[in-house]
Each structure stands twice: as C-alpha cells, then as structure tokens.
N, C-alpha and C. Protein backbone atom coordinates (compact mmCIF):
# COMPACT_ATOMS: atom_id res chain seq x y z
N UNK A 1 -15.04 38.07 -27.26
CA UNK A 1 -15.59 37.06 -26.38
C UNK A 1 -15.00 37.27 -25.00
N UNK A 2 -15.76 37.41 -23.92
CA UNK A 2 -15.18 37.18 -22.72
C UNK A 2 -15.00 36.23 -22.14
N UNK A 3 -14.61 36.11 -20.96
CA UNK A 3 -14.24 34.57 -20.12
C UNK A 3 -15.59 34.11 -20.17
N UNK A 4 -15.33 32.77 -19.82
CA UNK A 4 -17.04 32.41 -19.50
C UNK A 4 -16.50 31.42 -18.59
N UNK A 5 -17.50 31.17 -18.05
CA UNK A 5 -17.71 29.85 -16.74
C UNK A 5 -17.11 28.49 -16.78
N UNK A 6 -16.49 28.60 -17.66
CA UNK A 6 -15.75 26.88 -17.86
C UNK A 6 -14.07 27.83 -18.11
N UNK A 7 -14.18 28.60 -18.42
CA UNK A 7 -12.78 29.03 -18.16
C UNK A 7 -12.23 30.41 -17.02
N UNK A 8 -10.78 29.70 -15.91
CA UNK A 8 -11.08 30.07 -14.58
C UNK A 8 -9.37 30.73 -15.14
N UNK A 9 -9.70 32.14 -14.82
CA UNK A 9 -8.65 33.15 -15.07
C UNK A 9 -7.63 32.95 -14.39
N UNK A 10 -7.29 32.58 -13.15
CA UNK A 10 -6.49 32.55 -12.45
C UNK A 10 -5.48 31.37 -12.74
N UNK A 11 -5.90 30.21 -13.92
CA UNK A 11 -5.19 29.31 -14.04
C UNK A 11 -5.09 29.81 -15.21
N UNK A 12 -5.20 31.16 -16.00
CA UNK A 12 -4.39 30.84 -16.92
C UNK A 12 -2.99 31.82 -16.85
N UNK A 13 -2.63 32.99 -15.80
CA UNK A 13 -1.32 33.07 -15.26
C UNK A 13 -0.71 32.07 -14.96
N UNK A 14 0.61 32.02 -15.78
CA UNK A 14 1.57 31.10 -15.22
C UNK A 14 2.00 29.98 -16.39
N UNK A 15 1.05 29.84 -17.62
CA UNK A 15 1.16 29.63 -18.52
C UNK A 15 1.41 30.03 -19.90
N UNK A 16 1.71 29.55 -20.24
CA UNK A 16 2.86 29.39 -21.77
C UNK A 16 1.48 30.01 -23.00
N UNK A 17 1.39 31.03 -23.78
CA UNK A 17 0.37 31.29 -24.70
C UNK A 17 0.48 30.55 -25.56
N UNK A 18 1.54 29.33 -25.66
CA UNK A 18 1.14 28.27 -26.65
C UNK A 18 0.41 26.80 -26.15
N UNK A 19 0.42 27.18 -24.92
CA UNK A 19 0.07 25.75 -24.23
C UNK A 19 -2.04 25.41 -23.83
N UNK A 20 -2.43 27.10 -24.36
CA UNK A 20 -3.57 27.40 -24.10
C UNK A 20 -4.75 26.77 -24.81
N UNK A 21 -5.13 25.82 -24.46
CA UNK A 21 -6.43 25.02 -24.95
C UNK A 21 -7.17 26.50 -25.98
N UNK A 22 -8.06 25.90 -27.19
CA UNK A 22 -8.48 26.67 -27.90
C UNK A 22 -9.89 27.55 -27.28
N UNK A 23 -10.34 27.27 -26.38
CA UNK A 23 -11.90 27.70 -25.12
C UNK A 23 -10.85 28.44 -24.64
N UNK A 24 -9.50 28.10 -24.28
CA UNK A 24 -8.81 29.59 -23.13
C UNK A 24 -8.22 30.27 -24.21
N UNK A 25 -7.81 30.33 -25.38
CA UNK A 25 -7.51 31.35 -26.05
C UNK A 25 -8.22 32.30 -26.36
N UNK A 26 -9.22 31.76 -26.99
CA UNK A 26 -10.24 32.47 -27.09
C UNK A 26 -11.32 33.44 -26.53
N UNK A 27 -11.06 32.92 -25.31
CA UNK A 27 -11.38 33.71 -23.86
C UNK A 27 -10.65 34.40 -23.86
N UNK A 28 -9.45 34.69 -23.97
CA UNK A 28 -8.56 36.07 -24.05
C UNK A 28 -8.54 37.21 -25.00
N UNK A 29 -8.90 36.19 -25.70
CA UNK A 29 -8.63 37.21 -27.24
C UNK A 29 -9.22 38.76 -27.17
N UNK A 30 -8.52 39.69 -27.48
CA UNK A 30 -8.86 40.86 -27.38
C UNK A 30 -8.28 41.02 -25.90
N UNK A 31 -7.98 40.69 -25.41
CA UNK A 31 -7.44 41.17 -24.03
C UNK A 31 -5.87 41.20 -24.11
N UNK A 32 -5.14 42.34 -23.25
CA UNK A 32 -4.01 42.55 -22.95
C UNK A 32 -3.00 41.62 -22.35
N UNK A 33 -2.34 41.04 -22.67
CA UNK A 33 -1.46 40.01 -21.67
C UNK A 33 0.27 40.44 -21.31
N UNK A 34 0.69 40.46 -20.17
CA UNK A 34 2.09 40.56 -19.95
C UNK A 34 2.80 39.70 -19.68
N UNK A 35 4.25 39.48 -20.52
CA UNK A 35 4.85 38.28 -20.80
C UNK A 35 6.23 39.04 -20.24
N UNK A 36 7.30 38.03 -19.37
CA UNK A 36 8.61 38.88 -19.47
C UNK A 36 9.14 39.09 -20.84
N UNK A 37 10.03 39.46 -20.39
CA UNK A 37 10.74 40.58 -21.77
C UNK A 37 11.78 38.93 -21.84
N UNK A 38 11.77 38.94 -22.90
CA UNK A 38 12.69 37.36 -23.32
C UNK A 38 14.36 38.09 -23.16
N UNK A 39 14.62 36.60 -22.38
CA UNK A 39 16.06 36.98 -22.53
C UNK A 39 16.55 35.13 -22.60
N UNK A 40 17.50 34.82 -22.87
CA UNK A 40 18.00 33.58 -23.17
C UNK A 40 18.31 32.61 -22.10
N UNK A 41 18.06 33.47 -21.17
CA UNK A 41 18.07 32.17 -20.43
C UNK A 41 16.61 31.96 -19.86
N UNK A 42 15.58 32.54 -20.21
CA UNK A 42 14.57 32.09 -19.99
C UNK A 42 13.59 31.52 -21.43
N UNK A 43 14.98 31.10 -22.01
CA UNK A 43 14.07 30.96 -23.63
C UNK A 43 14.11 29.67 -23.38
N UNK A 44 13.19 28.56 -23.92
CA UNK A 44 12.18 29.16 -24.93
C UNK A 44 10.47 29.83 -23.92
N UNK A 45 11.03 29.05 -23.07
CA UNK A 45 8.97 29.58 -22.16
C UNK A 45 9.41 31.44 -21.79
N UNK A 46 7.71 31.35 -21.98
CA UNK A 46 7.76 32.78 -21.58
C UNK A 46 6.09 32.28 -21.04
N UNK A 47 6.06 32.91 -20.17
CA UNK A 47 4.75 32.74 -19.43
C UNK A 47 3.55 33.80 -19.29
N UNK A 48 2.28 33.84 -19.42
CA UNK A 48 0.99 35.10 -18.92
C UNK A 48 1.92 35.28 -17.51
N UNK A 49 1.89 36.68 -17.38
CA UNK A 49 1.98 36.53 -15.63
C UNK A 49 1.08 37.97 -14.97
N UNK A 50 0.19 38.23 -16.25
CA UNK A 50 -1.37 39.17 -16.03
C UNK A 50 -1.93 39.39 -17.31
N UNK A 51 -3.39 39.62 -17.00
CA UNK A 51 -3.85 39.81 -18.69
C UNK A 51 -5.45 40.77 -17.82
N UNK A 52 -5.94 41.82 -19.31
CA UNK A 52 -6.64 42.54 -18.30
C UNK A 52 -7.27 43.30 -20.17
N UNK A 53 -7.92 43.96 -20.06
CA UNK A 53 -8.65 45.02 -20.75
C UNK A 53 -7.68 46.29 -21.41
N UNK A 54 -6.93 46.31 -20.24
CA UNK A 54 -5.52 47.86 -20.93
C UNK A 54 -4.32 47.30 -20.27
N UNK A 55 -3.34 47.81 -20.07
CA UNK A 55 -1.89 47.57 -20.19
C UNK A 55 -1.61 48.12 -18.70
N UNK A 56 -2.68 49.11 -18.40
CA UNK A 56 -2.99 49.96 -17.00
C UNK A 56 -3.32 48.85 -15.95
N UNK A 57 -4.33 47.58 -16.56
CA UNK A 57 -4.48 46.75 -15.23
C UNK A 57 -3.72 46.07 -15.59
N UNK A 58 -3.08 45.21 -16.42
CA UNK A 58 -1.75 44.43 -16.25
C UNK A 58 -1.07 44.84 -15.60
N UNK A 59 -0.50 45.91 -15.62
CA UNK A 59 0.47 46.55 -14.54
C UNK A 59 0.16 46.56 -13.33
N UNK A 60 -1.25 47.24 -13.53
CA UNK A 60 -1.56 46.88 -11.80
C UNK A 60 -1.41 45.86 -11.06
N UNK A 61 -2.16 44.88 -11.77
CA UNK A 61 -1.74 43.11 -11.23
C UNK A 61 -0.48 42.81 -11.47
N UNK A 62 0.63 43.19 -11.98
CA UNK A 62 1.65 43.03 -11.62
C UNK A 62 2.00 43.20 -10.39
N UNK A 63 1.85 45.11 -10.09
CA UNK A 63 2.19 45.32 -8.84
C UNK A 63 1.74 44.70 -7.93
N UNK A 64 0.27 44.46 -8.00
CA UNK A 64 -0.39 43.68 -6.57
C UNK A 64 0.38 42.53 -6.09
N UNK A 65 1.02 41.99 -7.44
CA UNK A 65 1.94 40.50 -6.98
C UNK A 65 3.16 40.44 -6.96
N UNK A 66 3.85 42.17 -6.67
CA UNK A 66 5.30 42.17 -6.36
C UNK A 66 6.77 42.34 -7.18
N UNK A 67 5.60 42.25 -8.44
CA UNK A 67 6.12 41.81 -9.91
C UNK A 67 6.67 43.45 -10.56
N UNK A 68 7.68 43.78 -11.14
CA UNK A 68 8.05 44.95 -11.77
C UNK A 68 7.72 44.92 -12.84
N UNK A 69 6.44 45.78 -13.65
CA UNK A 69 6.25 45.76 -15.01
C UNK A 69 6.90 46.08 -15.72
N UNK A 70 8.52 46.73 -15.41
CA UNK A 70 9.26 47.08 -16.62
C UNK A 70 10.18 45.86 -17.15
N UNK A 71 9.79 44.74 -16.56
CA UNK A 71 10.67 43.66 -16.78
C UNK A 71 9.19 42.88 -17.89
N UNK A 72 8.38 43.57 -18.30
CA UNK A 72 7.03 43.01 -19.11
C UNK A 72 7.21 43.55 -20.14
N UNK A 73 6.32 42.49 -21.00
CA UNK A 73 6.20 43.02 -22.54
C UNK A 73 4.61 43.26 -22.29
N UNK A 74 4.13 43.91 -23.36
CA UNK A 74 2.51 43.81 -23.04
C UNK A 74 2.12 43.54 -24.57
N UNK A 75 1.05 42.93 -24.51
CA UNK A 75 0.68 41.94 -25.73
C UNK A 75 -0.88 41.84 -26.12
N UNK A 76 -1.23 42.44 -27.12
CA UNK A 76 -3.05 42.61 -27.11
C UNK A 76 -2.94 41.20 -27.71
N UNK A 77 -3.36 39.91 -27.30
CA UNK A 77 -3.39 38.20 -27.44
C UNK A 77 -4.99 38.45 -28.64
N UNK A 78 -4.90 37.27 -29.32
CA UNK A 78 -5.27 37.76 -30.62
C UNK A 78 -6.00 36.12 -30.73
N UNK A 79 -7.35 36.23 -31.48
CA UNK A 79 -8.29 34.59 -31.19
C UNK A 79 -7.04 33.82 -32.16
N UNK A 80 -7.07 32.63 -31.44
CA UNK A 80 -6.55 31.19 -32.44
C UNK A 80 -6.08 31.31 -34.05
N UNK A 81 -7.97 31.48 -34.41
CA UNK A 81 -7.98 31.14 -35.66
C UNK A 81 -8.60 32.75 -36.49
C-alpha cells in the first residue's frame, strides 16, 4: 500500500513507530525507515527520522537534513496486523 491523501509524510518523521495511527502504519508498510542506533540514553523513544523505498534514499534524506546515516539503523517497517 502506498501513502494516500489522508496520510502527509512529512508528519510522520519525528515520530515514535509505536505511536503511528493504524492508516499511517500501514502507509509505510513495505517501506524502509531509519531509526537512530539505540543507545540508553535515548531509550526508550527512538524516532522515523526518514523512510523511502531502499536504504539508498533514507540515507539520502538523511544527508539532505544534515543527519549522519551511520548513526541509523535501517528498518524494512512491516503492516500492523
């Protein structure tokens, strides 16, 4: 399933993959997402901070926003149910 018109990509960087209404999960699903790499003091949130088709545009949108992808995990996000 792809995004569709009631769900706006740009709000879902910045959020928690547990906090994702079941219409925005699902909109992802099958898509790539990059999460930092957990470390304890940022536990328990871990946040989207790009999501894309391959691991190639996550990164990219990382870079575009300044962001170092080696500090990313990359994550093929998987439907709900």
């Amino acid at each position: 399933m792809g995004l569709n018109s009631r769900v706006h990509p740009e709000r879902l960087v910045g959020r928690s993959p547990e906090s994702l209404r079941p219409s925005e999960a699902a909109a992802l699903a099958g898509k790539w997402i990059a999460l930092e790499i957990y470390t304890p003091e940022r536990a328990p949130l871990r946040r989207i901070e790009a999501f894309g088709h391959s691991v190639e545009e996550c990164i990219r949108r990382l870079t575009e926003r300044g962001l170092d992808p080696t500090r990313y995990e990359f994550t093929l996000f998987t439907a709900p149910y």
